[in-house]
Protein backbone atom coordinates (compact mmCIF):
# COMPACT_ATOMS: atom_id res chain seq x y z
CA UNK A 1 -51.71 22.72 7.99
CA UNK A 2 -53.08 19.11 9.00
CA UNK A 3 -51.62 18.30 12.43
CA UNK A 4 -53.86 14.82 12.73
CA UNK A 5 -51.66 12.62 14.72
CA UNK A 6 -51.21 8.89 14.65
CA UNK A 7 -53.53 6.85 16.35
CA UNK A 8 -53.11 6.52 20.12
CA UNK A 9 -50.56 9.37 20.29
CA UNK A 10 -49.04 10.56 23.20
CA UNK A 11 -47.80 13.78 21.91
CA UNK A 12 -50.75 16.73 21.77
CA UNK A 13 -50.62 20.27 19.72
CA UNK A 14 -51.32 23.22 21.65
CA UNK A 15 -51.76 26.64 20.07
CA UNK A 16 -50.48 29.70 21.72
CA UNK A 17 -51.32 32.99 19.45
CA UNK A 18 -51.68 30.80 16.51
CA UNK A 19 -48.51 29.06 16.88
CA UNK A 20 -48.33 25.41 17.31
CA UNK A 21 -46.70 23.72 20.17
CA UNK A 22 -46.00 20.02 19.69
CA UNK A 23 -45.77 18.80 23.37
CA UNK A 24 -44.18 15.30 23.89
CA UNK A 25 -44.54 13.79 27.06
CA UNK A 26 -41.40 11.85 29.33
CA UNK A 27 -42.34 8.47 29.98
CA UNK A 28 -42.62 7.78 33.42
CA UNK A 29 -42.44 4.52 35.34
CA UNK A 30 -44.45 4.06 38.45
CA UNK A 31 -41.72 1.58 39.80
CA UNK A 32 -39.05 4.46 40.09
CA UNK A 33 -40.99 5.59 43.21
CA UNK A 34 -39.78 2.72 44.90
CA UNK A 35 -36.27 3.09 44.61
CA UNK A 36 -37.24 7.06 45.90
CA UNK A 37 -39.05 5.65 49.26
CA UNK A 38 -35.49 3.10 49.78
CA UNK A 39 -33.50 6.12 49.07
CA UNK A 40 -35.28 8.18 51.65
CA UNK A 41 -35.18 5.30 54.26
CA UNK A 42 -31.08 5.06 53.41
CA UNK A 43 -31.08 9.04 53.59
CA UNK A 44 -32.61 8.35 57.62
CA UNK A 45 -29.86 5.82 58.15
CA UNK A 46 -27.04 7.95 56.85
CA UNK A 47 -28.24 11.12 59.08
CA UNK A 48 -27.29 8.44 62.01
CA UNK A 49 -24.03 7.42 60.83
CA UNK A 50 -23.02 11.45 59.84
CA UNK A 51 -24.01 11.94 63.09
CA UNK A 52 -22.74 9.46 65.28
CA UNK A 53 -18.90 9.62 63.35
CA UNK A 54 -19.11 13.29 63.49
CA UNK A 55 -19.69 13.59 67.29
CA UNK A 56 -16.67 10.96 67.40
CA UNK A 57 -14.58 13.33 65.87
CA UNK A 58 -15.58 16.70 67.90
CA UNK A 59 -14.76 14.78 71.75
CA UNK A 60 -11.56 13.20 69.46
CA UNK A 61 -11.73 10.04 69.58
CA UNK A 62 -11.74 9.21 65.81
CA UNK A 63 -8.85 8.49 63.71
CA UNK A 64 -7.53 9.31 59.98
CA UNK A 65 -10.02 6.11 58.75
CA UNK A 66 -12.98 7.76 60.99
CA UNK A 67 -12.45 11.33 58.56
CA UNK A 68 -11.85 9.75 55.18
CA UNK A 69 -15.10 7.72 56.41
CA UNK A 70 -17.23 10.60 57.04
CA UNK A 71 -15.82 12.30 53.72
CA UNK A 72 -17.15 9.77 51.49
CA UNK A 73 -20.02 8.93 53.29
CA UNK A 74 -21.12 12.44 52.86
CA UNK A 75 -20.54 12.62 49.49
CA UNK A 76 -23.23 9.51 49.24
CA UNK A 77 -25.61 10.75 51.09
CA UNK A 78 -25.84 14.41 48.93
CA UNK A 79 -26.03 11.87 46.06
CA UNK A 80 -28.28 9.90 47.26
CA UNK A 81 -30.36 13.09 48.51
CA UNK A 82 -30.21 14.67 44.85
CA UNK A 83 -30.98 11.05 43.10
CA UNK A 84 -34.44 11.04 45.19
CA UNK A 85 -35.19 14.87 44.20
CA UNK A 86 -34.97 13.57 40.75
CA UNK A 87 -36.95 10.52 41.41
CA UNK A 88 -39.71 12.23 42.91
CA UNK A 89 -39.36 15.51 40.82
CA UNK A 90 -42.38 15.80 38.08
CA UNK A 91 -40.63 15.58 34.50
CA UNK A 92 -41.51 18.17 32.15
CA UNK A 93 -42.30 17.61 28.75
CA UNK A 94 -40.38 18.39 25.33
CA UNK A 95 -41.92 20.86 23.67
CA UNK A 96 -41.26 22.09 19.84
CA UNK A 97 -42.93 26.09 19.26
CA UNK A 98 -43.55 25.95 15.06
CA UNK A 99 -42.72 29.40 14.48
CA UNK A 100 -43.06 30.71 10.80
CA UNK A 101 -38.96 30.58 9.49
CA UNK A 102 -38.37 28.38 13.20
CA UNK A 103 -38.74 25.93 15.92
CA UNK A 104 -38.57 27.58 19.76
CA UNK A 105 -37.30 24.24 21.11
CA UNK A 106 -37.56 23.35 24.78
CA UNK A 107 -35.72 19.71 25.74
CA UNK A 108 -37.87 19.88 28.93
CA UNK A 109 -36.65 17.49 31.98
CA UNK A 110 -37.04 13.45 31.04
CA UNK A 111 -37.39 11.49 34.37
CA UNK A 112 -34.53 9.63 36.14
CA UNK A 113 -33.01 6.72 34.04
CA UNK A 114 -33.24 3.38 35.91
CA UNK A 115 -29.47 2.66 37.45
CA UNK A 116 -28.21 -0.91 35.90
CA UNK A 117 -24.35 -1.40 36.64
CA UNK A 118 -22.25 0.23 34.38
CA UNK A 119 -25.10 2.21 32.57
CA UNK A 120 -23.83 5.72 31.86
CA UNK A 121 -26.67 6.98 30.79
CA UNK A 122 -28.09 6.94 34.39
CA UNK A 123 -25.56 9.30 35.24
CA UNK A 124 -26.29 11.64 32.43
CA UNK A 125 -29.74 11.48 33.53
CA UNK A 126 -29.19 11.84 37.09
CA UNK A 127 -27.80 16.04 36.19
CA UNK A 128 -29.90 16.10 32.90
CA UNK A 129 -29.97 19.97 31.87
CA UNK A 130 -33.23 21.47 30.24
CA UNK A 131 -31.94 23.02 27.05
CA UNK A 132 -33.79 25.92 25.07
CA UNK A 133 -32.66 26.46 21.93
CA UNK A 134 -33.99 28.85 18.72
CA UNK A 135 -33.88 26.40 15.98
CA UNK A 136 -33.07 28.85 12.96
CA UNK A 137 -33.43 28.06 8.85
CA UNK A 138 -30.32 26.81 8.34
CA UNK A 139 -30.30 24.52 11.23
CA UNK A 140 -33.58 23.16 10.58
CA UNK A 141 -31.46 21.88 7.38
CA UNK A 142 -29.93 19.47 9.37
CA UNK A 143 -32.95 17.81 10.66
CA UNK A 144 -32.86 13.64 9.58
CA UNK A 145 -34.92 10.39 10.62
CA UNK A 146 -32.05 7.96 11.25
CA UNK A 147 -32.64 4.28 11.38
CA UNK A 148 -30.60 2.76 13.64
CA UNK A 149 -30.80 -1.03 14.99
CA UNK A 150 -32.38 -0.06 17.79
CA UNK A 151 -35.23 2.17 16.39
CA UNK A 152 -35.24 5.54 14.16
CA UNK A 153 -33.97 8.63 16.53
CA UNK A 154 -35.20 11.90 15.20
CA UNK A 155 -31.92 14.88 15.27
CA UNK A 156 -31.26 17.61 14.69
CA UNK A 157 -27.36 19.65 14.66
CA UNK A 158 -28.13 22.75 17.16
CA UNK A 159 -24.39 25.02 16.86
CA UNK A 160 -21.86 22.10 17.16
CA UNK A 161 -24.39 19.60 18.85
CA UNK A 162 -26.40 16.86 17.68
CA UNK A 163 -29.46 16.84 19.67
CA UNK A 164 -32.24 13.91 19.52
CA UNK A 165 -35.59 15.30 18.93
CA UNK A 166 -39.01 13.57 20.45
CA UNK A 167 -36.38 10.94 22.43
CA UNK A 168 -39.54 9.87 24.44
CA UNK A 169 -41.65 9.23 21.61
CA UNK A 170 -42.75 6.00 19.92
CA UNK A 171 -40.87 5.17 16.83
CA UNK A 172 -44.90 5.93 15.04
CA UNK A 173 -44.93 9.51 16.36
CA UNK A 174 -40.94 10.17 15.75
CA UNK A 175 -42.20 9.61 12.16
CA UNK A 176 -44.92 11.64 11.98
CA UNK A 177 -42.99 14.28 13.77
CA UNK A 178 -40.34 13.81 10.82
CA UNK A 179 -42.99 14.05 8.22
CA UNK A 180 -44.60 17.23 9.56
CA UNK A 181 -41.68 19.13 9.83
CA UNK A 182 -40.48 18.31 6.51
CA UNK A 183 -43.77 19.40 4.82
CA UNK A 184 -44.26 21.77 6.97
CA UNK A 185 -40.75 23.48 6.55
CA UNK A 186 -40.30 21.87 2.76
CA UNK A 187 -37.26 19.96 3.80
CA UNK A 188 -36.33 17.40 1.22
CA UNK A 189 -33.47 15.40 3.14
CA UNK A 190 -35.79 14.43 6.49
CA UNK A 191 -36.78 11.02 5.78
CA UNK A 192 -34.34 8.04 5.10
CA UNK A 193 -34.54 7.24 1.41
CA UNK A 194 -34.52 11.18 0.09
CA UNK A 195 -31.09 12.36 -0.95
CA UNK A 196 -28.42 13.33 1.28
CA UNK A 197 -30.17 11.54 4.39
């Protein structure tokens, strides 16, 4: 099969015992690493105040406020602590394993989302799983190129879940991700025009 990508591509084909991987890399933003280095600076300034309320607290001089204080402020700082791991930890790319009836799907680890107020998806981001999945026959079936107003999103139904597919592609390669499957797997209902898309 023809696995020519479009022009200026991000996503590459590996082949592993004569099965293709399609690897599609997370997009990564050199500015993140600046809201790491303030978080690590805010992580040295919070080690002062944990320690400065907590030896209030041992000689007993603190009050009710001083432990509800220390509470919360601990909290933040192992949130703050686990934002910067994910800042500074290396995403790992999506990866789709063609298999002859399947698709070994790997979701891989997309980088931290930027944080704008009330943005949810930075949470979601923030304890992103990595999800493996065995994408069988009959969910393969289920695979569409929806056009939405923001772009097309490429999914795919895995059990009860839809799951978007190639999230950190261009819109170009989410097609000819689309297109490949569906000629490679001869499904009809990929593409938005065909019936039942």
């Amino acid at each position: 099969m023809d696995y020519n990508l479009p022009e200026d591509s991000a996503i590459s084909i590996e082949y592993d015992d004569n099965d293709p991987t399609v690897v599609i890399p997370a997009k990564t933003n050199a500015f993140r690493y600046f809201g790491g280095v303030f978080l690590l600076f805010w992580l040295g300034g919070w080690a002062f105040g944990l320690v400065a309320v907590s030896s209030q607290l041992l000689q007993g001089k603190g009050g009710l406020f001083n432990v509800f204080w220390l509470c919360g402020w601990t909290v933040a700082g192992f949130l703050a602590a686990f934002s910067a791991y994910r800042i500074f930890r290396p995403p790992v790319p999506e990866r789709l394993r063609l298999l002859r009836g399947s698709i070994g799907y790997d979701s891989g680890i997309p980088p931290l989302k930027d944080f704008n107020r009330g943005n949810m998806d930075y949470w979601g981001s923030l304890f992103a799983r990595r999800r493996r999945a065995d994408i069988d026959r009959r969910e393969l079936q289920t695979l569409r190129l929806r056009e939405t107003d923001s772009g097309n999103r490429l999914t795919i139904d895995i059990g009860g879940e839809r799951v978007e597919i190639a999230a950190q592609a261009t819109e170009i390669d989410r097609e000819w991700l689309a297109g490949m499957l569906a000629r490679r797997y001869h499904l009809k209902q990929v593409l938005p025009g065909n019936a039942d898309s």
